[in-house]
N, C-alpha and C. Protein backbone atom coordinates (compact mmCIF):
# COMPACT_ATOMS: atom_id res chain seq x y z
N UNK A 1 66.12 56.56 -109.09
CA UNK A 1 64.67 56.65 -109.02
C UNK A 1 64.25 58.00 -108.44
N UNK A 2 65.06 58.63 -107.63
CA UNK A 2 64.80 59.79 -106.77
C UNK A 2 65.56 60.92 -107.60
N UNK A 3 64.69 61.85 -107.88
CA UNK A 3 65.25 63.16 -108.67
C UNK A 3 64.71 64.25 -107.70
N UNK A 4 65.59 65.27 -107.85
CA UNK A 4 64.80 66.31 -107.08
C UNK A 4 64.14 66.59 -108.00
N UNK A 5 63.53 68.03 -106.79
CA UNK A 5 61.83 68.21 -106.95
C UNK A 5 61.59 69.71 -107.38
N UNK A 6 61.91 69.72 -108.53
CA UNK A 6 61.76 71.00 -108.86
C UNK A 6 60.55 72.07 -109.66
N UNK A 7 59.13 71.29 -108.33
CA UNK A 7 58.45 72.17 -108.11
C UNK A 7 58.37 73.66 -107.50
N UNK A 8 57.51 74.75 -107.91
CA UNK A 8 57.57 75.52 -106.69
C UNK A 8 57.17 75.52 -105.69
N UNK A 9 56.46 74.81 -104.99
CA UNK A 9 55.94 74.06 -103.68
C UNK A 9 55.78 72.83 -103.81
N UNK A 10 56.97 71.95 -103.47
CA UNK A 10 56.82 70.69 -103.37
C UNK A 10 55.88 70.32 -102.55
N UNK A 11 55.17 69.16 -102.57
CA UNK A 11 54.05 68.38 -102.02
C UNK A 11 54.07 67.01 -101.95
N UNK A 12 52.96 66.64 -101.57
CA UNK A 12 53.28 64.81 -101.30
C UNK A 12 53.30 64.12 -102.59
N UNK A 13 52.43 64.67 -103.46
CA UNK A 13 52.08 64.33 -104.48
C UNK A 13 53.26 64.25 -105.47
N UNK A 14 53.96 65.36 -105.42
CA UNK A 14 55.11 65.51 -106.28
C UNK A 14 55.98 64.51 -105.82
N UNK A 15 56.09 64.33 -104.75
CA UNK A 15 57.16 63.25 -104.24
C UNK A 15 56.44 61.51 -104.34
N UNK A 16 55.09 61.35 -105.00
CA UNK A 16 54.81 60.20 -105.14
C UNK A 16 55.11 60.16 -106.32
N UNK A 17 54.87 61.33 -107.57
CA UNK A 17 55.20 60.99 -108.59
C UNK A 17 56.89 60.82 -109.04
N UNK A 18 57.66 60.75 -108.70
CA UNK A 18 59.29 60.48 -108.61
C UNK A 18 58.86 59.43 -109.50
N UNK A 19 58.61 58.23 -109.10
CA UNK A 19 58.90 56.99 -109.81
C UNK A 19 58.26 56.50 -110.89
N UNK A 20 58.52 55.31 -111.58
CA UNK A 20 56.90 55.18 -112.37
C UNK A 20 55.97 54.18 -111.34
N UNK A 21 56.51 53.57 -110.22
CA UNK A 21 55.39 52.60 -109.97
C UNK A 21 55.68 53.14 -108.14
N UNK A 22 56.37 54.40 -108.34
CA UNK A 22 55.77 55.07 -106.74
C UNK A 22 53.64 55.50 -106.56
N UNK A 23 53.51 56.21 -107.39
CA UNK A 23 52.02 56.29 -107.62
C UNK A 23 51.32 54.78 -106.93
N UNK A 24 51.86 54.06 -107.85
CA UNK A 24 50.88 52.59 -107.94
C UNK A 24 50.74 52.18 -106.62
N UNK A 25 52.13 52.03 -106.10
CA UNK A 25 52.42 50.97 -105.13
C UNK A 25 51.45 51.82 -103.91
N UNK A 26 51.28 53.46 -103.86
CA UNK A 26 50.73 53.75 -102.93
C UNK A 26 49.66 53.93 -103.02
N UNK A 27 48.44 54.22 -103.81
CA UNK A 27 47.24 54.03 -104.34
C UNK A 27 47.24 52.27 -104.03
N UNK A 28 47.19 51.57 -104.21
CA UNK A 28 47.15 50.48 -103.93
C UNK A 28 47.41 49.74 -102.56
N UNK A 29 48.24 50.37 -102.04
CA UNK A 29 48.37 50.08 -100.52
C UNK A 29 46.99 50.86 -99.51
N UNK A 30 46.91 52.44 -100.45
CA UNK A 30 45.98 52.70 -99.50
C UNK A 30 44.58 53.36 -99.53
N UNK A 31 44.21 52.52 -100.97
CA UNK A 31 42.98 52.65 -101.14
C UNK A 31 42.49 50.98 -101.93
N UNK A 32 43.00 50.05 -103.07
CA UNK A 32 42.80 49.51 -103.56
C UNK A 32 42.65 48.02 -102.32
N UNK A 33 44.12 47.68 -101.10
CA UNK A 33 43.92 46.89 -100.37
C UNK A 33 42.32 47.10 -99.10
N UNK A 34 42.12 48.48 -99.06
CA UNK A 34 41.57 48.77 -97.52
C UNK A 34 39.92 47.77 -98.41
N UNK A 35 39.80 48.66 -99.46
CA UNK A 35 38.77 48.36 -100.44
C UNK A 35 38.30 46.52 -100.44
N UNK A 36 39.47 45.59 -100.39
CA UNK A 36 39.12 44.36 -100.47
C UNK A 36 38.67 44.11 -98.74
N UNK A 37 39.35 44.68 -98.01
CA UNK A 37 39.00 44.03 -96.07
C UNK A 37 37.79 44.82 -96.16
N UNK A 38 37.19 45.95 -96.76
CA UNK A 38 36.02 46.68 -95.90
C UNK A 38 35.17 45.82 -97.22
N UNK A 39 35.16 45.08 -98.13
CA UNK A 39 34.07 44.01 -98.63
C UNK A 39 33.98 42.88 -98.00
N UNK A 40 35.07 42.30 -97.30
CA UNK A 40 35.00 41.09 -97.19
C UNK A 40 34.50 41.20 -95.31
N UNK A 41 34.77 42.32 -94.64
CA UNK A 41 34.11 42.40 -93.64
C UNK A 41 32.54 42.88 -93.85
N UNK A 42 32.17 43.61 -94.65
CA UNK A 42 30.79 43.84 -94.66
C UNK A 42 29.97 42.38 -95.52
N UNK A 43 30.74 41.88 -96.45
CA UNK A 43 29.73 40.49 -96.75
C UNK A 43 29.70 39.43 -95.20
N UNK A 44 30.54 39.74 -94.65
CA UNK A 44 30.61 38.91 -93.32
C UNK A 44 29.23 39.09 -92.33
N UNK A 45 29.27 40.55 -92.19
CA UNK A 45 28.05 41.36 -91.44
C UNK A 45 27.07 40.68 -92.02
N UNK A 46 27.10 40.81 -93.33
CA UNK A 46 25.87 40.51 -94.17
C UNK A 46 25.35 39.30 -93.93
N UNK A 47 26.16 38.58 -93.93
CA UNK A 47 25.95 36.69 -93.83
C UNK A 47 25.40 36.23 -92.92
N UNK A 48 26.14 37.18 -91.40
CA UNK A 48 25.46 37.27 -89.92
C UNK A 48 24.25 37.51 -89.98
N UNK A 49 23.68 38.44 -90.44
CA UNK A 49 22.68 39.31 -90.38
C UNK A 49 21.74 38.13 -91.02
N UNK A 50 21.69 37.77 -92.13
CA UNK A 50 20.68 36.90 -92.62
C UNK A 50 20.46 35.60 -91.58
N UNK A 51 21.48 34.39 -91.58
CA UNK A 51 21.61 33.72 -90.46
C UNK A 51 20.62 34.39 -89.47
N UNK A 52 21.15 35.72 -88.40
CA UNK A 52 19.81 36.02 -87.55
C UNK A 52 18.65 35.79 -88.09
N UNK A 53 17.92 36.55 -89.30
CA UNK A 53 16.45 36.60 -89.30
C UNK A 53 15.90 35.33 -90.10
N UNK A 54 16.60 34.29 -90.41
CA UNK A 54 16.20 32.73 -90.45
C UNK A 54 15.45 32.31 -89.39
């Protein structure tokens, strides 16, 4: 799965693309998961918030 990197300035990027599902797995860990907790905490806020002005 690991090939070298025969960029001329290797980068992070180059080293995510190595695999076919290196990309995925990290786009997904760290934007696609954060994405579901920061909805499900702000509909929470939200829910609070109404509840108060009842």
């Amino acid at each position: 799965m690991w090939e070298p990197i025969t960029d001329l300035v290797p980068s992070f990027f180059a080293t995510l693309n190595q695999g076919p599902l290196t990309l995925t797995l990290f786009l997904h860990t760290f934007i696609v998961l954060p994405m579901f907790w920061i909805y499900k905490s702000e509909k929470k806020r939200l829910e609070e918030e109404a509840e108060l002005e009842d």
